[in-house]
PDB file of N, CA and C in Angstrom:
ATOM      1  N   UNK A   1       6.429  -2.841 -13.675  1.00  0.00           N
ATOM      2  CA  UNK A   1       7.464  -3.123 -14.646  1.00  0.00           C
ATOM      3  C   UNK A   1       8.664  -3.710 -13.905  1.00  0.00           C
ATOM      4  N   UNK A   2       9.085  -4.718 -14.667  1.00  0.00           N
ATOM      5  CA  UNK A   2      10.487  -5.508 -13.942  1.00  0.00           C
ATOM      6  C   UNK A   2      11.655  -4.984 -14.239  1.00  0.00           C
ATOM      7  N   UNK A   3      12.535  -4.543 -13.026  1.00  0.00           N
ATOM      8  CA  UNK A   3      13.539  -3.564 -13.197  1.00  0.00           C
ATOM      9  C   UNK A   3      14.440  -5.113 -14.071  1.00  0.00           C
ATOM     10  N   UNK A   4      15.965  -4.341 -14.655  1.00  0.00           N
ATOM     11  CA  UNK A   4      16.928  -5.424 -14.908  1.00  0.00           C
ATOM     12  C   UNK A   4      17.301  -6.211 -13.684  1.00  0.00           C
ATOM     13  N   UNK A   5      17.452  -5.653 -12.491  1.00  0.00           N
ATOM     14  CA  UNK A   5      17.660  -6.610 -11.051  1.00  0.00           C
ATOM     15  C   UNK A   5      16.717  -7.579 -11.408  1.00  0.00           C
ATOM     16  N   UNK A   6      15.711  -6.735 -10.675  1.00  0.00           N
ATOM     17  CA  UNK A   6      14.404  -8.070 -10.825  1.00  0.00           C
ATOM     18  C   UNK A   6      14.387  -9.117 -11.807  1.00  0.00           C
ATOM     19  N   UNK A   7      14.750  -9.395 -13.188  1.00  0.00           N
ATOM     20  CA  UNK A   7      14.886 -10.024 -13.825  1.00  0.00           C
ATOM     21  C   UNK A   7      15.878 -11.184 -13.710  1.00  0.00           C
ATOM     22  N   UNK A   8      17.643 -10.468 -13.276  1.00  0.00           N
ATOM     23  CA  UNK A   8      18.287 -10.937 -13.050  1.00  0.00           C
ATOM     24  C   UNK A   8      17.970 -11.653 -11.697  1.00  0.00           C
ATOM     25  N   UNK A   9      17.388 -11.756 -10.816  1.00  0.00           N
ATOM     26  CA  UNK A   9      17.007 -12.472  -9.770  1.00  0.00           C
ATOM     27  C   UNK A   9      16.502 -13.558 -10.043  1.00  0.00           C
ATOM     28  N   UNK A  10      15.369 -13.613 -10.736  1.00  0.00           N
ATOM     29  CA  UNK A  10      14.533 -14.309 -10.906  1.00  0.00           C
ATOM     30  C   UNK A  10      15.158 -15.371 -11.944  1.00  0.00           C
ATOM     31  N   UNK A  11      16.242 -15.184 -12.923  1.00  0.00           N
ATOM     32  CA  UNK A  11      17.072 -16.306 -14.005  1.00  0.00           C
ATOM     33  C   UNK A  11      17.443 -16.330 -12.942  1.00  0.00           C
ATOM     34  N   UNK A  12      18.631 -16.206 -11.996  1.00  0.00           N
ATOM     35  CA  UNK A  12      19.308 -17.066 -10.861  1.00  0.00           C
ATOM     36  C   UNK A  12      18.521 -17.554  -9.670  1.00  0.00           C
ATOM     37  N   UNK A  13      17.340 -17.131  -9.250  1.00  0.00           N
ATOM     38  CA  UNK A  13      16.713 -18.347  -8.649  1.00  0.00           C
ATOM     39  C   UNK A  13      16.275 -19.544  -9.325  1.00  0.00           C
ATOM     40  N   UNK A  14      15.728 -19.128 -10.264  1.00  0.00           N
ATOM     41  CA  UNK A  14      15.281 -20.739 -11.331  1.00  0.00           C
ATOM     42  C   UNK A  14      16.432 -21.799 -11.625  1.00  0.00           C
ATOM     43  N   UNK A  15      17.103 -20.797 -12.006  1.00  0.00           N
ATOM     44  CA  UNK A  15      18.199 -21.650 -12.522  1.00  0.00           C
ATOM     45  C   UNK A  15      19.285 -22.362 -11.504  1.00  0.00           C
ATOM     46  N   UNK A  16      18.785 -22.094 -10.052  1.00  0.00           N
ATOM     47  CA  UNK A  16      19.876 -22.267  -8.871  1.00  0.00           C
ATOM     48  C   UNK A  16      18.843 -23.219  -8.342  1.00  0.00           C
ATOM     49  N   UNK A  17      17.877 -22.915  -8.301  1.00  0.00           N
ATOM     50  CA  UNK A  17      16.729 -23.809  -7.480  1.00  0.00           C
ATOM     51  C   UNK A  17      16.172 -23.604  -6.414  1.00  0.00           C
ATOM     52  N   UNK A  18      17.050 -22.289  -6.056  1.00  0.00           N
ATOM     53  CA  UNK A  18      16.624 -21.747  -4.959  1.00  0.00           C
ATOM     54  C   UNK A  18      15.491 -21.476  -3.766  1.00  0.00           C
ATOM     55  N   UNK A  19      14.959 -22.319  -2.805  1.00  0.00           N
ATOM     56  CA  UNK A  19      13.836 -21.486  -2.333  1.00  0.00           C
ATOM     57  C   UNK A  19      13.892 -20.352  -1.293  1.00  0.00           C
ATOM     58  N   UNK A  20      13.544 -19.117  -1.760  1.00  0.00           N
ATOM     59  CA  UNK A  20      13.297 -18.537  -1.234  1.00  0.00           C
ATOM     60  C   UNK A  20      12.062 -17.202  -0.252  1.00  0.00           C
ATOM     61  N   UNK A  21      12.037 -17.391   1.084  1.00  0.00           N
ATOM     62  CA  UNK A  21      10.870 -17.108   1.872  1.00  0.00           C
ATOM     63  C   UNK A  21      10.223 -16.018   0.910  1.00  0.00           C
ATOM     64  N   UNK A  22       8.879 -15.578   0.759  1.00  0.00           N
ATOM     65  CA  UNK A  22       8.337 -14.527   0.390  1.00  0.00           C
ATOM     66  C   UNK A  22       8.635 -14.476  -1.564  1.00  0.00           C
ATOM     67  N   UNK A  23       9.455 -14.937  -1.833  1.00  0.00           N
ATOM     68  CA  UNK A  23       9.928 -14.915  -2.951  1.00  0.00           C
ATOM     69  C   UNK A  23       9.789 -16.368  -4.457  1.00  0.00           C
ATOM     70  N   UNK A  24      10.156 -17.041  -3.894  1.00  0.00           N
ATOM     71  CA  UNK A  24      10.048 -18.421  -4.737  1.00  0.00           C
ATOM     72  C   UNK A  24      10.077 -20.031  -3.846  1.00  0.00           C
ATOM     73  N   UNK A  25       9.504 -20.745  -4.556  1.00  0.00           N
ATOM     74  CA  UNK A  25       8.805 -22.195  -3.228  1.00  0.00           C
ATOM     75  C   UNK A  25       9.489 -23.796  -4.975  1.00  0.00           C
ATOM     76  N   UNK A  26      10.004 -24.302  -4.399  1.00  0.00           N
ATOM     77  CA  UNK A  26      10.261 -25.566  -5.319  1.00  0.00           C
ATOM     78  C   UNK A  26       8.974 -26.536  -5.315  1.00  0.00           C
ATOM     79  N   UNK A  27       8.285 -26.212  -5.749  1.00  0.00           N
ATOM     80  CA  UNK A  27       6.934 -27.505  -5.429  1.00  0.00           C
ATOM     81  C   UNK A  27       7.130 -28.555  -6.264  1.00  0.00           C
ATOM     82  N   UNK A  28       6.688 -30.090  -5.506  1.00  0.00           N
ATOM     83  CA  UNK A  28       7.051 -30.709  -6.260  1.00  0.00           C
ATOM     84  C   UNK A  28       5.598 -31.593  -7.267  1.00  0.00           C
ATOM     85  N   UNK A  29       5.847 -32.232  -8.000  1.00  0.00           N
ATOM     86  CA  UNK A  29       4.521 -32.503  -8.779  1.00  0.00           C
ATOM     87  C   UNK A  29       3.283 -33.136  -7.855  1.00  0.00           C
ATOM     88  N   UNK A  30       3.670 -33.797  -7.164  1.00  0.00           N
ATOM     89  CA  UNK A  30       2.690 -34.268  -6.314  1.00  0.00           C
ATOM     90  C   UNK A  30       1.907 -32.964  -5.346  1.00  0.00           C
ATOM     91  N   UNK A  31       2.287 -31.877  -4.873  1.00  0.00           N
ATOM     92  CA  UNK A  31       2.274 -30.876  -4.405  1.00  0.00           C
ATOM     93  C   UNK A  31       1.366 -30.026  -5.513  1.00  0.00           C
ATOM     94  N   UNK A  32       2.035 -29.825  -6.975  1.00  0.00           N
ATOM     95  CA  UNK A  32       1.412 -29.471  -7.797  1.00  0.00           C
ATOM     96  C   UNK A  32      -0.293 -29.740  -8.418  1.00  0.00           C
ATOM     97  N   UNK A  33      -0.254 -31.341  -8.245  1.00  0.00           N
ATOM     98  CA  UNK A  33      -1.445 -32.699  -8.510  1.00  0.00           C
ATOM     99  C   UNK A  33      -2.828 -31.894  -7.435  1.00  0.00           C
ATOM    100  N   UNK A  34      -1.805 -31.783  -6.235  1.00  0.00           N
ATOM    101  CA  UNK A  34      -2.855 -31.458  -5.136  1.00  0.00           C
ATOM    102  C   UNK A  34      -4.029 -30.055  -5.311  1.00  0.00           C
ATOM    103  N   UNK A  35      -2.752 -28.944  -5.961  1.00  0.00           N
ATOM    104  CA  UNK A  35      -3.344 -28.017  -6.198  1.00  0.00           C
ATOM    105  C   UNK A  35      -4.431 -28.073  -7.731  1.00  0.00           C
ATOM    106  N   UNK A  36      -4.617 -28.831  -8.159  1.00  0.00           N
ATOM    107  CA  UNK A  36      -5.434 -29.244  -9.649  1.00  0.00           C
ATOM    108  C   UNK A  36      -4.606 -28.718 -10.575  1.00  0.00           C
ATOM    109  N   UNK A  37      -3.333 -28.838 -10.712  1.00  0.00           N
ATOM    110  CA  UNK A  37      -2.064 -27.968 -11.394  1.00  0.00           C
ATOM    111  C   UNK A  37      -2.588 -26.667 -11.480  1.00  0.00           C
ATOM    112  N   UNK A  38      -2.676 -26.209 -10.811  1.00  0.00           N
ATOM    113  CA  UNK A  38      -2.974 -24.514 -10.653  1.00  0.00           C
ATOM    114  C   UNK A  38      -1.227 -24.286 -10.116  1.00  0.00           C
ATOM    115  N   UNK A  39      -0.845 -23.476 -11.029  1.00  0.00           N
ATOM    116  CA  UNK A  39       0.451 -22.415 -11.199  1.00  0.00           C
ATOM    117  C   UNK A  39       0.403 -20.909 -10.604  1.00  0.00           C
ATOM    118  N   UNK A  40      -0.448 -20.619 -10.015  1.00  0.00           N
ATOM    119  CA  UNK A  40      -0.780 -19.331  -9.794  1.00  0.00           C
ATOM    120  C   UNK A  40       0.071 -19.629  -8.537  1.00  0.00           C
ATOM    121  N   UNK A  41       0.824 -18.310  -8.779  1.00  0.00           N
ATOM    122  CA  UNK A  41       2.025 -17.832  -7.908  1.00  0.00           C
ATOM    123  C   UNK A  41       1.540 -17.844  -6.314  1.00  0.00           C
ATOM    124  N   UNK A  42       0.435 -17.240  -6.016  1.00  0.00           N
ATOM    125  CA  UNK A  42       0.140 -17.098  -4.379  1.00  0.00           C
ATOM    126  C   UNK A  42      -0.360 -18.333  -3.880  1.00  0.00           C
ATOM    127  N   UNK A  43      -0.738 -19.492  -4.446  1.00  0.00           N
ATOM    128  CA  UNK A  43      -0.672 -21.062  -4.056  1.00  0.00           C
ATOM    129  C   UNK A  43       0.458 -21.439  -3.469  1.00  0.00           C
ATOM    130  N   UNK A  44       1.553 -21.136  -3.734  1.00  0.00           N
ATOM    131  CA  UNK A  44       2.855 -21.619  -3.502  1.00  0.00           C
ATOM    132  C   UNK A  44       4.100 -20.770  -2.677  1.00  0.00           C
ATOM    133  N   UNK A  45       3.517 -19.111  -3.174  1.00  0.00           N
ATOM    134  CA  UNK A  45       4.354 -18.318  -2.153  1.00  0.00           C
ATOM    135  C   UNK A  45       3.550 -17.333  -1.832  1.00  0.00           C
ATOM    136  N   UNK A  46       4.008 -17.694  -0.655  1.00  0.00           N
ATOM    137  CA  UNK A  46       3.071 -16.236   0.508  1.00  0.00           C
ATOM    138  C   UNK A  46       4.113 -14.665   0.050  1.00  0.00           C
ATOM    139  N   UNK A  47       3.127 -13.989  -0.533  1.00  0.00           N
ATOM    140  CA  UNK A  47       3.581 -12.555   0.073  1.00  0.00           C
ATOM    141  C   UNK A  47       3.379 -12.079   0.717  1.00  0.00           C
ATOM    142  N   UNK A  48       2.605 -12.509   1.184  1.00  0.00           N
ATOM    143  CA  UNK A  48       1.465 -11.270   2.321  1.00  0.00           C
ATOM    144  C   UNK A  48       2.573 -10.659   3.230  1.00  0.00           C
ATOM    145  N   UNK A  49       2.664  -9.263   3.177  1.00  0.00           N
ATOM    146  CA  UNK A  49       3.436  -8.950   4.444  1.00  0.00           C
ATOM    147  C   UNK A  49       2.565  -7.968   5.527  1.00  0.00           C
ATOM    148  N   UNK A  50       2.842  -8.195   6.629  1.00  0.00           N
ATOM    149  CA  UNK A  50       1.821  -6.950   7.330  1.00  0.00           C
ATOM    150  C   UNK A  50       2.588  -6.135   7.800  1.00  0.00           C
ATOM    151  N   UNK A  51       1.178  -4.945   7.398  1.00  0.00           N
ATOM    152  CA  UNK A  51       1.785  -3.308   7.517  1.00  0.00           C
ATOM    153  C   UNK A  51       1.470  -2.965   8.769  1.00  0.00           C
ATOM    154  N   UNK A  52       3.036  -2.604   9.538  1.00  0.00           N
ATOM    155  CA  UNK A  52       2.631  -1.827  10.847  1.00  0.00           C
ATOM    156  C   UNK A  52       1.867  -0.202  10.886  1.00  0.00           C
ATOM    157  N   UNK A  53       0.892  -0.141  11.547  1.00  0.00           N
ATOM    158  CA  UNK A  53       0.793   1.146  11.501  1.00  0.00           C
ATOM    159  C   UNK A  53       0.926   2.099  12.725  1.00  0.00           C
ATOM    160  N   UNK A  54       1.777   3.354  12.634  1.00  0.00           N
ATOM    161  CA  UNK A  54       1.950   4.501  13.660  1.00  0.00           C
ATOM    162  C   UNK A  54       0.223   4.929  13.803  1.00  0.00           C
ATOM    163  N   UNK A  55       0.145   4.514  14.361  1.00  0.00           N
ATOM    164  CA  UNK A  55      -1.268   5.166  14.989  1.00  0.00           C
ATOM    165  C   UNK A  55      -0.903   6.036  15.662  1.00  0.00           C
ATOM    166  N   UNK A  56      -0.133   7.113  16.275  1.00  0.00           N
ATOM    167  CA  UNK A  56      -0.038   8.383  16.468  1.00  0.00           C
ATOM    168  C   UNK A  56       0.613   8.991  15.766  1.00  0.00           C
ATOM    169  N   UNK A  57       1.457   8.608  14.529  1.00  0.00           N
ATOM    170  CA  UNK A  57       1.369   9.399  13.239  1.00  0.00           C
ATOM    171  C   UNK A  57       0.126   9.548  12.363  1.00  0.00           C
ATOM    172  N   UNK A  58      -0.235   8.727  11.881  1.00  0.00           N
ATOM    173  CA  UNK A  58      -1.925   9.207  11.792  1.00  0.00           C
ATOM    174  C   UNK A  58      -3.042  10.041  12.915  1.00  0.00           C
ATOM    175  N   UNK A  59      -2.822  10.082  13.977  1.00  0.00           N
ATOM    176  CA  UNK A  59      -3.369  11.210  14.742  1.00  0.00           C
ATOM    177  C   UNK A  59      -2.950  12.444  14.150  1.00  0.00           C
ATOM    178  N   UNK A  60      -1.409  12.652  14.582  1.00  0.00           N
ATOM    179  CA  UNK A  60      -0.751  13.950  14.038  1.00  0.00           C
ATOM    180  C   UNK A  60      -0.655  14.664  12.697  1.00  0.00           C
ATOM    181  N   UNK A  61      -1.282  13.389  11.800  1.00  0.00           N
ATOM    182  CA  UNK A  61      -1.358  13.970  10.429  1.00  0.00           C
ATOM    183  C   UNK A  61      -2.702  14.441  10.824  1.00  0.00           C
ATOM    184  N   UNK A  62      -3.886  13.936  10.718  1.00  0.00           N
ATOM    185  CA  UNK A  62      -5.337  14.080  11.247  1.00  0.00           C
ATOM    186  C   UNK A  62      -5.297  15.691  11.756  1.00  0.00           C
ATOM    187  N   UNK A  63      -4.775  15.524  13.085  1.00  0.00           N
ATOM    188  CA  UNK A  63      -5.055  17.201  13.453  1.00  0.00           C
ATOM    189  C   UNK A  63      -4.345  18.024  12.739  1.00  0.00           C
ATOM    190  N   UNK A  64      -3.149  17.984  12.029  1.00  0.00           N
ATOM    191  CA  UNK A  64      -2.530  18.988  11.144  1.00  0.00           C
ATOM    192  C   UNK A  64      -3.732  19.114  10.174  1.00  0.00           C
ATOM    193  N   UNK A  65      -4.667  18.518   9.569  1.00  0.00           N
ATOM    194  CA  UNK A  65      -5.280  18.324   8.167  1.00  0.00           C
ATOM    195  C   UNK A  65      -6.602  19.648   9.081  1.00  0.00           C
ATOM    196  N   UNK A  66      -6.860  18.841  10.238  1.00  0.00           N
ATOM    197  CA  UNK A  66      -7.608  19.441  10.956  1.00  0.00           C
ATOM    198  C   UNK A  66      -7.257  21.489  10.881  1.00  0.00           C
ATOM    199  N   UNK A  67      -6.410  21.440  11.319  1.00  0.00           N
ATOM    200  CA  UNK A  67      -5.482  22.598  11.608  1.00  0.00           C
ATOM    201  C   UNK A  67      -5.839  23.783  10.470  1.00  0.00           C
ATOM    202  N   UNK A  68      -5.360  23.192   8.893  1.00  0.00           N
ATOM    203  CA  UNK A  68      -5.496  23.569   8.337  1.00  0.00           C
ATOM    204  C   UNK A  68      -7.132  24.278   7.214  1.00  0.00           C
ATOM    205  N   UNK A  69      -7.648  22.796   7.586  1.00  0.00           N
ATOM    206  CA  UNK A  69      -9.113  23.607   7.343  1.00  0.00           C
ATOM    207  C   UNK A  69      -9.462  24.210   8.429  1.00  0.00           C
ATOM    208  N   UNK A  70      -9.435  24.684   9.834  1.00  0.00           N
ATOM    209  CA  UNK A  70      -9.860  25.762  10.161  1.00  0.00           C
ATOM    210  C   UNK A  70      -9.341  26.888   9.733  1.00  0.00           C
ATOM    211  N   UNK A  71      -8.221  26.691   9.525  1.00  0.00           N
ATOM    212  CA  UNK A  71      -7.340  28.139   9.075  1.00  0.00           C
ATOM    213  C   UNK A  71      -7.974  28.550   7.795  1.00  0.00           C
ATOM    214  N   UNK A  72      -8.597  27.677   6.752  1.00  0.00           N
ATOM    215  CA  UNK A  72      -9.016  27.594   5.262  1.00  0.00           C
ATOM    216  C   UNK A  72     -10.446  28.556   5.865  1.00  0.00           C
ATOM    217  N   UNK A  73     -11.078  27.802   6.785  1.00  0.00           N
ATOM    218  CA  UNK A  73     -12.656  28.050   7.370  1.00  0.00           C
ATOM    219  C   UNK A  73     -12.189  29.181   7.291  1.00  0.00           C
ATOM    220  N   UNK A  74     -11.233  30.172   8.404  1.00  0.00           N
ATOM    221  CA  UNK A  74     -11.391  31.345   8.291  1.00  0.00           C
ATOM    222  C   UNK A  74     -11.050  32.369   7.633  1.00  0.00           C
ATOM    223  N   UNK A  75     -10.191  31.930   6.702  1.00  0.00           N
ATOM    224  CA  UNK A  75     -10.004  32.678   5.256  1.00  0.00           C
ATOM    225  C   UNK A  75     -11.217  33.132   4.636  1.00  0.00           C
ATOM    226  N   UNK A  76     -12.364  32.215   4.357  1.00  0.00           N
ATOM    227  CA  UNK A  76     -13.249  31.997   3.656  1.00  0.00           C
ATOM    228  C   UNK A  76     -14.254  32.965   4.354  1.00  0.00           C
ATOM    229  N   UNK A  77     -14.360  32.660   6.001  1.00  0.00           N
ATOM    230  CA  UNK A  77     -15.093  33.868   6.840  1.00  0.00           C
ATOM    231  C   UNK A  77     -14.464  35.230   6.507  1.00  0.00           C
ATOM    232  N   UNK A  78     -13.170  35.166   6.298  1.00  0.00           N
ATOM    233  CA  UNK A  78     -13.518  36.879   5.995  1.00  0.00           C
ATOM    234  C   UNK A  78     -13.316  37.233   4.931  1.00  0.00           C
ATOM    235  N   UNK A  79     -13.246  36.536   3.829  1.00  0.00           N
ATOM    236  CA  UNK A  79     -13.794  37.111   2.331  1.00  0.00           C
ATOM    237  C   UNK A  79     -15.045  37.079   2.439  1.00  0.00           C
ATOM    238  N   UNK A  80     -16.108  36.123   3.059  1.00  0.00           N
ATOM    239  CA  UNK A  80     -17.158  36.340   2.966  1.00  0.00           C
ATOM    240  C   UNK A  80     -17.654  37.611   3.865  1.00  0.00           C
ATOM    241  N   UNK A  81     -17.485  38.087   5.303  1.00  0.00           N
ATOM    242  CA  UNK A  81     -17.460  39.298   5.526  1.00  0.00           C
ATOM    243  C   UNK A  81     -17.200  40.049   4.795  1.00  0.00           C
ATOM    244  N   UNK A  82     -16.479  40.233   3.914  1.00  0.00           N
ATOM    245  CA  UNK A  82     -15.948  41.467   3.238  1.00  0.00           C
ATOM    246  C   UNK A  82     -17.025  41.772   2.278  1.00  0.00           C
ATOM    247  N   UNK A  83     -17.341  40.543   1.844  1.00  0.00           N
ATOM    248  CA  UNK A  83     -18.644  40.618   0.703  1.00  0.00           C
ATOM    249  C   UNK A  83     -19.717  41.168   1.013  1.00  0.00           C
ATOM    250  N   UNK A  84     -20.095  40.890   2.147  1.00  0.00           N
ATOM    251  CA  UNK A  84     -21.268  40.765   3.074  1.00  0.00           C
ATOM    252  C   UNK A  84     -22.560  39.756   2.633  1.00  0.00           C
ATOM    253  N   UNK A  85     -21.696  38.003   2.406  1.00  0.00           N
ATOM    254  CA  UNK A  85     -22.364  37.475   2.154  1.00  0.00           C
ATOM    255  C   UNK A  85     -22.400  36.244   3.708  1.00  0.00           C
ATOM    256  N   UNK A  86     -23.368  35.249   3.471  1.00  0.00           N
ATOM    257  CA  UNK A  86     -23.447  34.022   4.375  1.00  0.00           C
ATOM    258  C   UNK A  86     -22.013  33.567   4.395  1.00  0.00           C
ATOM    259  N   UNK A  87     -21.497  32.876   5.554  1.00  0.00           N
ATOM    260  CA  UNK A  87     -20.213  31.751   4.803  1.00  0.00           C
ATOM    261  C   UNK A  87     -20.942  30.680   4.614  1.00  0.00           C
ATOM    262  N   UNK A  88     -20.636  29.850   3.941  1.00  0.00           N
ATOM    263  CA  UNK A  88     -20.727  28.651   3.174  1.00  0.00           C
ATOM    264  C   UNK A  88     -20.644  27.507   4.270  1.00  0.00           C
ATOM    265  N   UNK A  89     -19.575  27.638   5.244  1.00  0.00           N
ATOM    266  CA  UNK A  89     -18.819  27.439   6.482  1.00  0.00           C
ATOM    267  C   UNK A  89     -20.007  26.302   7.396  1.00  0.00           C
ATOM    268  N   UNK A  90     -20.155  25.106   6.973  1.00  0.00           N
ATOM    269  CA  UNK A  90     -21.154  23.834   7.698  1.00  0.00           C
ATOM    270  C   UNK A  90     -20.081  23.181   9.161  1.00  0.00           C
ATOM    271  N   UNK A  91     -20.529  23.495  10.037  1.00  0.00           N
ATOM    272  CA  UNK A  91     -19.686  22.905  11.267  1.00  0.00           C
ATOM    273  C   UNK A  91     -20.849  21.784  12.045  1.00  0.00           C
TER     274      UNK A  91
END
């Protein structure tokens, strides 16, 4: 959904002519001709942005997740002791 900013951006780039990176491209008809008049927005402006990723924040989430199902595993071991059933518990 388009906030009121977003809206308001978009009447003052059109209407200014603005080009802007990632955002809006002035193509001109010959440019247009080329594309078989195809209007589709990613012909004309790149969004693509690339996502850096913490690859040792994803470790540290990983072993916390880790962390926690063992702690879960052994909850489960000793209700199941208590029962005096199998654990369930696949390692």
């Amino acid at each position: 959904m388009l906030r009121d900013s977003d809206i308001d951006k978009i009447i003052e780039v059109y209407s200014k002519r603005v080009e802007i990176e990632k955002f809006s491209h002035i193509a001109t008809i010959d440019e247009i001709r080329e594309n078989d008049f195809n209007l589709n927005i990613p012909r004309y402006v790149d969004t693509f942005e690339e996502e850096l990723i913490d690859s040792n924040k994803i470790i540290n989430e990983l072993k916390e997740i880790d962390n926690k199902i063992e702690a879960i595993d052994e909850e489960i071991k000793k209700y199941c002791d208590e029962l005096g059933i199998e654990t369930p518990i696949i390692k």
